[in-house]
Protein backbone atom coordinates (compact mmCIF):
# COMPACT_ATOMS: atom_id res chain seq x y z
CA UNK A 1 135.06 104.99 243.46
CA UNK A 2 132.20 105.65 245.66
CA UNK A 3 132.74 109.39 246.07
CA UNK A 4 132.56 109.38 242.20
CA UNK A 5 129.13 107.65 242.52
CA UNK A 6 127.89 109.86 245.15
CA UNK A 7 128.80 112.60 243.05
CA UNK A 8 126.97 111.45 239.87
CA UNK A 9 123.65 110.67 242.04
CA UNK A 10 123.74 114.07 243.44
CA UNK A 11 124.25 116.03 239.68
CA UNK A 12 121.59 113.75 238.37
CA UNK A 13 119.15 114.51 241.00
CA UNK A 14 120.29 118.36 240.85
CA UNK A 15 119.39 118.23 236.78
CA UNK A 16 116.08 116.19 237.44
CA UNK A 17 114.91 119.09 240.03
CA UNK A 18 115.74 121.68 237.53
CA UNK A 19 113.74 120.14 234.91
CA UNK A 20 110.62 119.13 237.12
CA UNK A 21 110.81 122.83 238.69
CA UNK A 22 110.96 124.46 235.04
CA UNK A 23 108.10 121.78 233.98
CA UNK A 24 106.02 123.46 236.97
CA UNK A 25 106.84 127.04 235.99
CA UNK A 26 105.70 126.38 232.78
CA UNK A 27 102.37 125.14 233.76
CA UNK A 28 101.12 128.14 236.21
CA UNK A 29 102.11 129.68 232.83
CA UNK A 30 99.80 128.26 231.04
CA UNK A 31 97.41 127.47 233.32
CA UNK A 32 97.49 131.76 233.70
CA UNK A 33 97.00 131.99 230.26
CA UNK A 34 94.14 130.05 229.48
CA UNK A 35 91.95 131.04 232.69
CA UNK A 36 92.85 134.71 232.47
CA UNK A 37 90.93 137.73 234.25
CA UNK A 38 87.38 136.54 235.34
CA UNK A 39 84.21 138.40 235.94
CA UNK A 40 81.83 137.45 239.16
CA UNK A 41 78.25 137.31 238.24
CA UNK A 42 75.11 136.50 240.96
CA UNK A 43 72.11 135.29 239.28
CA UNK A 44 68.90 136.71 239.38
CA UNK A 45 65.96 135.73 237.75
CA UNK A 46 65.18 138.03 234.43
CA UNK A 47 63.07 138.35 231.71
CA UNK A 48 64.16 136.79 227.96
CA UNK A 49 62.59 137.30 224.69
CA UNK A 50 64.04 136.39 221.45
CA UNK A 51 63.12 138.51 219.35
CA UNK A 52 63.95 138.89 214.97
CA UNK A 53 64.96 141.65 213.55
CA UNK A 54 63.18 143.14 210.44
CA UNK A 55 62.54 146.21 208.02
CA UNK A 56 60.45 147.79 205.51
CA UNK A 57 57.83 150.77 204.88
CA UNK A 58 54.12 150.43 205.95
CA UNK A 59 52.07 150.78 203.24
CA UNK A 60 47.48 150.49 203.49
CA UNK A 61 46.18 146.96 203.29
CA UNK A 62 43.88 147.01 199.99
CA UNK A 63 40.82 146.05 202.07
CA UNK A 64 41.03 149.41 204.13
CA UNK A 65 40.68 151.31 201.30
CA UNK A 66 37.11 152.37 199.52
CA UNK A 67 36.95 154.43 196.69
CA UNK A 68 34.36 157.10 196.70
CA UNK A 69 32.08 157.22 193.05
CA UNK A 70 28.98 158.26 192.47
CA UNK A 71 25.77 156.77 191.81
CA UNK A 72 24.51 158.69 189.21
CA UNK A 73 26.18 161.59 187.29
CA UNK A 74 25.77 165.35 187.97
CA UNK A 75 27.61 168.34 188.51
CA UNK A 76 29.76 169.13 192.13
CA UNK A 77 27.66 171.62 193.49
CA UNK A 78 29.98 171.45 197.58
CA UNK A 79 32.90 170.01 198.63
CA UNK A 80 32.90 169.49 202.72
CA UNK A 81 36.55 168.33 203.03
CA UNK A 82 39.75 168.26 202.03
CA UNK A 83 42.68 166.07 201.90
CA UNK A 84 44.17 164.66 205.29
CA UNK A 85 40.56 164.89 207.33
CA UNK A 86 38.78 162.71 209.42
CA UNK A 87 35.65 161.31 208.92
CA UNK A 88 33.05 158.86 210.22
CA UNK A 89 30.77 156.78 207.87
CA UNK A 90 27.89 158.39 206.98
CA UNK A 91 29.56 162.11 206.91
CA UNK A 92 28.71 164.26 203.67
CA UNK A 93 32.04 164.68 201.82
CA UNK A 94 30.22 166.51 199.04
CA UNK A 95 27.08 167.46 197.21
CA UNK A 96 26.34 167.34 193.51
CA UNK A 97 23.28 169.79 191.97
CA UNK A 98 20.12 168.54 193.03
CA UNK A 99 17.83 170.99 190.81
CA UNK A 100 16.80 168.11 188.47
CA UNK A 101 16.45 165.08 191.10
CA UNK A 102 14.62 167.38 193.40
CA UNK A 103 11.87 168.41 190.88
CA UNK A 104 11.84 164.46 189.89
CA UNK A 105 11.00 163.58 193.01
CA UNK A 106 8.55 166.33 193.59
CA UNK A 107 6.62 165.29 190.58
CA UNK A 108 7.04 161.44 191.39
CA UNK A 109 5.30 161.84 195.03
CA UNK A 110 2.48 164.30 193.38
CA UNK A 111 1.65 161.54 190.73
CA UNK A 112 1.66 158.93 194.06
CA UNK A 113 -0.32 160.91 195.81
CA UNK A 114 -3.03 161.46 192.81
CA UNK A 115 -3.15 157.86 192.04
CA UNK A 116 -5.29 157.02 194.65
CA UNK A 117 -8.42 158.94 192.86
CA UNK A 118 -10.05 156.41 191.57
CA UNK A 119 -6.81 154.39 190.19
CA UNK A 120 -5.78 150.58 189.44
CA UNK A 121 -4.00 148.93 191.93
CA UNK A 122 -1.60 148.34 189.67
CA UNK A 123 -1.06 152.24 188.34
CA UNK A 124 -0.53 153.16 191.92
CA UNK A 125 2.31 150.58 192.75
CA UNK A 126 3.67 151.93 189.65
CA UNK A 127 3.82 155.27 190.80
CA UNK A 128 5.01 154.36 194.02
CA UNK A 129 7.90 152.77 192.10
CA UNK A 130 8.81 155.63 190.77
CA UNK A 131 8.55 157.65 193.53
CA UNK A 132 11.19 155.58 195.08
CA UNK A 133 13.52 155.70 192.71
CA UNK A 134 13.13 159.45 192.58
CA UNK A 135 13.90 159.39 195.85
CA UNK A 136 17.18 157.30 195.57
CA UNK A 137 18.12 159.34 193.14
CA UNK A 138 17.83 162.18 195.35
CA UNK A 139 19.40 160.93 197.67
CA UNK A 140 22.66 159.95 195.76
CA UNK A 141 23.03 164.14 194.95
CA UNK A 142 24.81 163.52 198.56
CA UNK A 143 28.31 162.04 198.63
CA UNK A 144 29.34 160.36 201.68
CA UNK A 145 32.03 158.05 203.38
CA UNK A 146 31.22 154.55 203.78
CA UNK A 147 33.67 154.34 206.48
CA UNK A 148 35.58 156.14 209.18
CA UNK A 149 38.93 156.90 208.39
CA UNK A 150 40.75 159.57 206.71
CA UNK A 151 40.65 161.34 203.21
CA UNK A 152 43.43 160.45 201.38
CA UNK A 153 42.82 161.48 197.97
CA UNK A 154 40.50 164.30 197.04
CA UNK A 155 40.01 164.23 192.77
CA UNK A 156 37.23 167.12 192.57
CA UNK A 157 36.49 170.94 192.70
CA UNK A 158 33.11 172.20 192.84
CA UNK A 159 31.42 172.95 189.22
CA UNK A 160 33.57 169.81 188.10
CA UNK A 161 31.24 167.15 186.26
CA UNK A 162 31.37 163.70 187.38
CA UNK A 163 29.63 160.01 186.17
CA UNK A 164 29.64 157.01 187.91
CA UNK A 165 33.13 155.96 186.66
CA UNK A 166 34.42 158.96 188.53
CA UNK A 167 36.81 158.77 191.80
CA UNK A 168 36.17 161.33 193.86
CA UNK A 169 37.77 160.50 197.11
CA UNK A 170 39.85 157.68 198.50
CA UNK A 171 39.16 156.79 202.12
CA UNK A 172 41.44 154.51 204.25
CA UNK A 173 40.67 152.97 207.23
CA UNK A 174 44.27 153.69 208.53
CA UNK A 175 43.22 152.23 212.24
CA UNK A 176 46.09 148.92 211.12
CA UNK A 177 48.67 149.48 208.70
CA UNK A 178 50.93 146.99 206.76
CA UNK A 179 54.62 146.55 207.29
CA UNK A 180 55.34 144.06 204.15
CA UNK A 181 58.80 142.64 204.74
CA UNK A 182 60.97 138.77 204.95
CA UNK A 183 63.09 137.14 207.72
CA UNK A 184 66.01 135.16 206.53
CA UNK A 185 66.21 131.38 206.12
CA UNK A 186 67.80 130.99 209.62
CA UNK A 187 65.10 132.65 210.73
CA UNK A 188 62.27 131.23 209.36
CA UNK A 189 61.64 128.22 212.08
CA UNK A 190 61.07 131.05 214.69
CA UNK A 191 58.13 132.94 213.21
CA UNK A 192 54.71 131.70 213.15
CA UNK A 193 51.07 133.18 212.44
CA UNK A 194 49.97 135.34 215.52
CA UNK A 195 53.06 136.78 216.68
CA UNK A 196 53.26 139.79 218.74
CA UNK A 197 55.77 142.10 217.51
CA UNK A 198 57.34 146.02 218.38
CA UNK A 199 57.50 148.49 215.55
CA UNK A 200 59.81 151.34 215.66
CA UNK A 201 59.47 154.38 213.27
CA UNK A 202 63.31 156.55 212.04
CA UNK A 203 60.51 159.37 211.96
CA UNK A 204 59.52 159.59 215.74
CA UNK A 205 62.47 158.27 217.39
CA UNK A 206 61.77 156.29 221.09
CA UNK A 207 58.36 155.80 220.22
CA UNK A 208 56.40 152.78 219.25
CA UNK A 209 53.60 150.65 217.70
CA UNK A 210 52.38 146.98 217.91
CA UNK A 211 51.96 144.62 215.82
CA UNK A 212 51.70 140.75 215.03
CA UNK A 213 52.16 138.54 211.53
CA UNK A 214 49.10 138.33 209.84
CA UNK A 215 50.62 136.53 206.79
CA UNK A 216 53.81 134.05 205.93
CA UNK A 217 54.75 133.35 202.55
CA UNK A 218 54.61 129.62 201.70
CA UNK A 219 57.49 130.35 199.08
CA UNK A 220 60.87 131.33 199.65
CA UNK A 221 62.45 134.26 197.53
CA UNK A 222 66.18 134.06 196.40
CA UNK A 223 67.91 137.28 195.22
CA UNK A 224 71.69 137.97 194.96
CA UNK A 225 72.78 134.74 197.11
CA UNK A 226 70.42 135.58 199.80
CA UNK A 227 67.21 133.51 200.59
CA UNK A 228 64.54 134.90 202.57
CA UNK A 229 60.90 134.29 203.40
CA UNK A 230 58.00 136.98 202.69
CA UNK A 231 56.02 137.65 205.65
CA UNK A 232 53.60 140.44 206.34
CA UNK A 233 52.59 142.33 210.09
CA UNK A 234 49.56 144.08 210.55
CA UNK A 235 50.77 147.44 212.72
CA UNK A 236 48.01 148.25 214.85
CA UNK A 237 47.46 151.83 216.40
CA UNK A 238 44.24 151.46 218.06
CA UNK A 239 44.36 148.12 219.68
CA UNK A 240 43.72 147.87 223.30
CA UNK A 241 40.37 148.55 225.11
CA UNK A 242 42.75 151.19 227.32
CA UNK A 243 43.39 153.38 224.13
CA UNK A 244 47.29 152.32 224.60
CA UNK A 245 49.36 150.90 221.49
CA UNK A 246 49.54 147.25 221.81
CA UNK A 247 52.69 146.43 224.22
CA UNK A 248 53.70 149.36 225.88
CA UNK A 249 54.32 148.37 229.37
CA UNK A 250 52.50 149.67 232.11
CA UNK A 251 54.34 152.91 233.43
CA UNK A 252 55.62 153.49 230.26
CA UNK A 253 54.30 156.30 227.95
CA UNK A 254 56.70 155.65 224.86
CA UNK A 255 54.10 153.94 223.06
CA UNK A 256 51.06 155.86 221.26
CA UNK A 257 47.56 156.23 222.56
CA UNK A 258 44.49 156.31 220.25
CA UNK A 259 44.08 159.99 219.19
CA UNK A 260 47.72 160.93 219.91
CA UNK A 261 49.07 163.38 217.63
CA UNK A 262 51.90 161.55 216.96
CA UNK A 263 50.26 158.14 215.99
CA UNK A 264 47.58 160.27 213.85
CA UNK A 265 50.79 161.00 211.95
CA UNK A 266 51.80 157.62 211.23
CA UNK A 267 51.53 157.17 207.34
CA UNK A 268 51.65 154.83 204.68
CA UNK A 269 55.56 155.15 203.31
CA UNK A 270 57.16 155.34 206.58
CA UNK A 271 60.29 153.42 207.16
CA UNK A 272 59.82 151.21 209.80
CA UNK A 273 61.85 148.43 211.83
CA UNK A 274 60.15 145.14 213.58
CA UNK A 275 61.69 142.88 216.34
CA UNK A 276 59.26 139.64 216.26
CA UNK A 277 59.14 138.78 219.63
CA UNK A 278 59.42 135.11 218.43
CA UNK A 279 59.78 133.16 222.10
CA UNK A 280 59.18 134.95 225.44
CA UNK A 281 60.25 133.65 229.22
CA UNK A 282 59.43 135.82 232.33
CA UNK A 283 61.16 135.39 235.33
CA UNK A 284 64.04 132.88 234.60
CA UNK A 285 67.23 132.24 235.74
CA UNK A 286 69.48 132.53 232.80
CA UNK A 287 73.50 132.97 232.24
CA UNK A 288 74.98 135.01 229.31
CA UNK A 289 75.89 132.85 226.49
CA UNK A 290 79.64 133.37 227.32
CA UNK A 291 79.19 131.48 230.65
CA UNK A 292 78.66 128.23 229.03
CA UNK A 293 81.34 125.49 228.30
CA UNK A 294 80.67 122.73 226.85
CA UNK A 295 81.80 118.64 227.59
CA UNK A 296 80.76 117.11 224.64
CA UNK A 297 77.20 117.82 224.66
CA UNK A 298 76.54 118.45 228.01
CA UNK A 299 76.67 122.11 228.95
CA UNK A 300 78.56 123.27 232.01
CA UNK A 301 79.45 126.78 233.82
CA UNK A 302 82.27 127.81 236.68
CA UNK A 303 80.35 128.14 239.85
CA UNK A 304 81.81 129.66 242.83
CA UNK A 305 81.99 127.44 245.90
CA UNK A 306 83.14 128.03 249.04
CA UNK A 307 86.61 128.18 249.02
CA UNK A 308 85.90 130.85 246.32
CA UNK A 309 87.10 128.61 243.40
CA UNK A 310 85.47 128.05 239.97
CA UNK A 311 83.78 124.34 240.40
CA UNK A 312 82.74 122.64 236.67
CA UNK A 313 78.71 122.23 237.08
CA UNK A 314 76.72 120.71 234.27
CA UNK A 315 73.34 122.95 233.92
CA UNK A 316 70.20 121.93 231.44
CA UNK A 317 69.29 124.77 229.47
CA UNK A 318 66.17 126.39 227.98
CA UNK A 319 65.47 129.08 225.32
CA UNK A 320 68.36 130.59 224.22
CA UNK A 321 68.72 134.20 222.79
CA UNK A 322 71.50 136.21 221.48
CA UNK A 323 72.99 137.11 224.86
CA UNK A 324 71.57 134.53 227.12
CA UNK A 325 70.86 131.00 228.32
CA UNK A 326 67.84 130.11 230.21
CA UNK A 327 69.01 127.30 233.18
CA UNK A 328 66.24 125.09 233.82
CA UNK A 329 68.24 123.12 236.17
CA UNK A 330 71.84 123.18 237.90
CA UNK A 331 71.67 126.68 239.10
CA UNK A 332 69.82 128.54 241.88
CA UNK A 333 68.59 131.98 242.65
CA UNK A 334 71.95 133.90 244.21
CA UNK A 335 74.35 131.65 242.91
CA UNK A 336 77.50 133.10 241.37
CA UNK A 337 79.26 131.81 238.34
CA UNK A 338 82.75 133.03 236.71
CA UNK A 339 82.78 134.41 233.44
CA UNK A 340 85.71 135.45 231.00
CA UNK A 341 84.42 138.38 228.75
CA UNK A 342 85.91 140.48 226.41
CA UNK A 343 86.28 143.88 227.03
CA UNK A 344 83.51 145.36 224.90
CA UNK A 345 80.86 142.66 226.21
CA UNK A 346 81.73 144.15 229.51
CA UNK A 347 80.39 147.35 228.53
CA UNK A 348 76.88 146.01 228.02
CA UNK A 349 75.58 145.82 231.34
CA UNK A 350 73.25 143.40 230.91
CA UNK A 351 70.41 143.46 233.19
CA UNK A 352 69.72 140.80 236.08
CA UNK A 353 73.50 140.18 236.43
CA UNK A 354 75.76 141.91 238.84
CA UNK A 355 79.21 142.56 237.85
CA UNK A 356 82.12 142.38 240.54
CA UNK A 357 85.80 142.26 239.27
CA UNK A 358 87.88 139.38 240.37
CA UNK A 359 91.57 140.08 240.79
CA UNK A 360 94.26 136.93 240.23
CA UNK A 361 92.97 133.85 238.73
CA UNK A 362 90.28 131.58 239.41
CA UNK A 363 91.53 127.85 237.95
CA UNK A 364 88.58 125.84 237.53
CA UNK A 365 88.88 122.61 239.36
CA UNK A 366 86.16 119.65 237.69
CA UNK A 367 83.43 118.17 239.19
């Protein structure tokens, strides 16, 4: 009878070592496939912007643009330029015949001159009158800009007649243009009045322009499901003392200088595309967003300690952009944290972060 026990105590304990051994297998398992391959990243401090994404065409703000009329009417005796020119304020864009204001005013100063022989004071304020407006009138025979800028519109030929309802030019002040365009309602807490932001034309590819918002809509528009929020940047291309477009960086030629054949080419109609740099962060330390786990509300990463295992540490975080975290706290200069990334984020090669494949697996172990 007690061999039979024996026996029994020893097949029990066999089956109960099978099971606990299988239960074991099992975990590494799991525990293989839930940590996976990680990456090895060392932190170095970086710069973050987040940044919106928009689109549109520029177009000419309607207070940079002065149409040219006459002052009095008359035939187009000259025309000094043509469409697509320069010009600075003052500059004669064209003449109308002066035969008739010229002897007016030849006449008007004679009679001045004459009324002094023996005349009223009153006569000779009266001709002095109309010697002045003789010689306004002469004066208007000569057509010129009121602004620098460029001719845009040219609506005569010499011998044409013209009155004072007459547009003969149209000159834009094309030094800012407009970019008219909306951010979406998940967007709309980022942007606010004063905003820098970098414009990029389709028609001159790897160049670029500044700009900043100038104007946000206090009204929401809602067509086909989708609600957005009007906005408007003002697209400099003359706006640093330097002659550089707005935020080139230094070293870097890719954006326009004032007179640059390029920019001079920059026109009303253009497609154009606008990331609002809407916050901004020099020199952080920041993790990409896939390096953050999350206990509750409290934010955690895998940092490597000194055994070379992943160790849970809780980090406070900062501004947050598409790809990255700022840390504010939890994390130091040269630190290294495990990541698990798909195989297309790996591809990225995002900057500040240096990438070292980790063979085998890495089980966290909590803090």
């Amino acid at each position: 009878m007690k061999r039979i026990w024996i026996i029994i105590v020893v097949v029990i304990a066999a089956f109960v070592g099978i099971y606990f051994g299988l239960k074991k297998t099992n975990t590494n398992a799991v525990s293989s496939k839930a940590t996976g391959s990680f990456e090895e990243y060392t932190i170095k401090p970086i710069h973050l912007t987040d940044t919106v994404s928009v689109m549109g065409r520029l177009s000419v703000p309607d207070d940079k643009r002065y149409e040219v009329r006459p002052y009095i009417s008359g035939v187009v005796s000259k025309v000094f330029v043509e469409e697509g020119q320069r010009v600075k304020k003052g500059d004669i864009l064209a003449e109308l015949d002066d035969k008739a204001e010229r002897l007016n005013y030849l006449e008007a100063k004679s009679n001045y001159e004459n009324a002094f022989l023996g005349s009223s004071k009153q006569f000779i304020e009266q001709r002095k009158l109309e010697l002045a407006i003789a010689e306004d009138n002469l004066s208007h025979t000569r057509i010129t800009s009121p602004i620098d800028g460029k001719v845009y519109y040219l609506n005569v030929r010499e011998g044409d007649r013209v009155g004072v309802s007459t547009t003969m030019f149209v000159i834009v002040d094309d030094s800012e243009l407009l970019l008219k365009t909306s951010v979406d309602e998940v967007d709309y807490s980022k942007v606010k009045l004063g905003q820098p932001a970098l414009i990029t034309l389709d028609a001159f590819e790897g160049k670029y322009l500044s700009g900043k918002i100038t104007k946000i809509s206090p009204e929401a528009v809602t067509t086909g499901g989708l609600t957005t929020i009007p906005i408007e940047i003002t697209v400099m291309k003359t706006n640093r003392k330097d002659g550089r477009i707005g935020m080139s960086d230094p070293g870097n030629d890719m954006g326009g200088k004032a007179g640059s054949p390029w920019v001079d080419k920059v026109v009303p109609g253009l497609s154009a595309d606008g990331e609002i740099v809407a916050a901004n962060a020099a020199n952080v330390l920041a993790v990409p967003v896939e390096a953050l786990g999350y206990e509750g509300n409290k934010p955690f990463v895998l940092k490597k300690d000194e055994d070379g295992q992943g160790t849970k540490t809780y980090v406070d975080v900062g501004l947050t952009t598409d790809e990255y975290v700022e840390i504010i706290s939890g994390l130091r200069e040269g630190d290294v944290i495990f990541i698990k990334y798909s195989k297309s984020a790996l591809q990225k090669n995002k900057p500040g972060i240096i990438i070292k494949k980790m063979r085998g697996i890495v089980p966290p172990k909590g803090k």
